[in-house]
C-alpha atoms as a PDB file:
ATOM      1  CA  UNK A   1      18.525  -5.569 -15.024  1.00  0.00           C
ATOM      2  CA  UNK A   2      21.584  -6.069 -12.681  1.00  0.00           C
ATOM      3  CA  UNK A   3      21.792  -4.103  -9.453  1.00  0.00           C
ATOM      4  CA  UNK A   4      24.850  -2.722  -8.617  1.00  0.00           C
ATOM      5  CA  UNK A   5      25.246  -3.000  -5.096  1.00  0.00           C
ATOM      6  CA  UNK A   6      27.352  -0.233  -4.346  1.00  0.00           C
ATOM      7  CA  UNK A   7      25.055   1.818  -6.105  1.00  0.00           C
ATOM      8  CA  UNK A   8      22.421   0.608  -4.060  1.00  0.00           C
ATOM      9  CA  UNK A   9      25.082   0.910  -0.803  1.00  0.00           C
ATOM     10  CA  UNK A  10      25.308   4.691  -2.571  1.00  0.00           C
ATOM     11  CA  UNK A  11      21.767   5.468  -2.929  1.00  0.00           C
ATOM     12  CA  UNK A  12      20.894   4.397   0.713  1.00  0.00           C
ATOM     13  CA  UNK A  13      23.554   5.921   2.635  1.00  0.00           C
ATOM     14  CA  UNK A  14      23.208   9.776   0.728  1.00  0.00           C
ATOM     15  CA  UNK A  15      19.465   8.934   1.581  1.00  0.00           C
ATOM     16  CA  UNK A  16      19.891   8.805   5.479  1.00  0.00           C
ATOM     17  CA  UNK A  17      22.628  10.998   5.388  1.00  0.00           C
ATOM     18  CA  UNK A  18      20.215  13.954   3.779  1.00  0.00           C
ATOM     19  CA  UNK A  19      17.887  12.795   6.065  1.00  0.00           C
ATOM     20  CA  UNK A  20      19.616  12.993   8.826  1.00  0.00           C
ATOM     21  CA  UNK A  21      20.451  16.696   9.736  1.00  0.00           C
ATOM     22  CA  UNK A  22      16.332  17.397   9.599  1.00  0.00           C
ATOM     23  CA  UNK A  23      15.805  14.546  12.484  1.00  0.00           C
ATOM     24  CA  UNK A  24      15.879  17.049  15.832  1.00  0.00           C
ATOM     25  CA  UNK A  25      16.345  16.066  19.614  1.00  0.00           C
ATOM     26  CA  UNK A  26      12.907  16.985  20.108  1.00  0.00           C
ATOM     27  CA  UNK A  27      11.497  14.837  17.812  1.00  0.00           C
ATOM     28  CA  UNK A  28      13.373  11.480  18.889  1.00  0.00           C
ATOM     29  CA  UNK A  29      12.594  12.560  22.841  1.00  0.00           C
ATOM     30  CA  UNK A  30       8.781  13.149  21.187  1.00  0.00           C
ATOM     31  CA  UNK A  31       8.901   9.380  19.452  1.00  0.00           C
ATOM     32  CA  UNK A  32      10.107   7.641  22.304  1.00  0.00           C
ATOM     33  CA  UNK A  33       7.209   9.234  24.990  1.00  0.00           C
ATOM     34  CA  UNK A  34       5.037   8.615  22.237  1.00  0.00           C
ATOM     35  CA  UNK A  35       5.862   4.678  21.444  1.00  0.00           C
ATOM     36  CA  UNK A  36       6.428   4.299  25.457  1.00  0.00           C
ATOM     37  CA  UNK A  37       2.553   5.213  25.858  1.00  0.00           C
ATOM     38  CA  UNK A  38       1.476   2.975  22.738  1.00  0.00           C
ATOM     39  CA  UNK A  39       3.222   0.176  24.647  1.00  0.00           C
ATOM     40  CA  UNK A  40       1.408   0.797  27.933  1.00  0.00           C
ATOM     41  CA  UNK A  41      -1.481   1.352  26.285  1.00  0.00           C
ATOM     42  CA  UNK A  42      -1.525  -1.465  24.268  1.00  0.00           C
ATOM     43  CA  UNK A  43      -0.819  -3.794  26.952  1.00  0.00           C
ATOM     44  CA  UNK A  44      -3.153  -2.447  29.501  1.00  0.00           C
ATOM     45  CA  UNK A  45      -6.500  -3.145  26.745  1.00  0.00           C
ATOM     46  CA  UNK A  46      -4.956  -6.644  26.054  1.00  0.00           C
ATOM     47  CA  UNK A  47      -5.269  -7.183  29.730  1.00  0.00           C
ATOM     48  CA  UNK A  48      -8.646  -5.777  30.113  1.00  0.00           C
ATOM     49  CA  UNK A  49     -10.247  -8.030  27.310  1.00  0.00           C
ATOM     50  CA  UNK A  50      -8.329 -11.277  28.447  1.00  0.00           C
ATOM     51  CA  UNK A  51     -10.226 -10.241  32.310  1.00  0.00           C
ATOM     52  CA  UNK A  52     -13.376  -9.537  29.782  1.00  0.00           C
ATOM     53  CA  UNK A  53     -13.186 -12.789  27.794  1.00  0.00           C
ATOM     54  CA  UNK A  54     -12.569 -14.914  30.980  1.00  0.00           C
ATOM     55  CA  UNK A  55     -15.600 -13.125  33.049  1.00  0.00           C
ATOM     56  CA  UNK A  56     -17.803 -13.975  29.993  1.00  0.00           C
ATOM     57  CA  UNK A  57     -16.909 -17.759  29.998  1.00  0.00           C
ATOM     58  CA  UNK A  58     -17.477 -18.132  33.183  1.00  0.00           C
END
C-alpha cells in the first residue's frame, strides 16, 4: 500500500495539535526538574563505580 505523505503530514500534525492544549506549564517546569535530577544522578553513580572499579584493581 502507498502512503500518502500528506496524509501522513495530516495525521501527525492534528495529532500534536490535539495534544497540545492538555500539555500544562506545570508539567514541562515538572519534566525538566525531573530529567535535570536523572542527569545528576546518573552521572554522579557513573562516577562512583569508575572510583569503585579503579579501587578494586588496584
Amino acid at each position: 500500500m502507498e502512503t500518502n505523505i500528506s496524509l501522513r503530514t495530516g495525521t501527525v500534525s492534528g495529532t500534536f495539535l490535539s495534544v497540545l492544549p492538555n500539555i500544562l506549564s506545570e508539567d514541562i517546569a515538572k519534566t525538566i526538574i525531573l530529567a535535570v535530577i536523572g542527569a545528576t544522578v546518573s552521572y554522579m553513580v557513573s562516577l562512583l563505580l569508575k572510583w569503585l572499579t579503579k579501587i578494586k584493581k588496584k
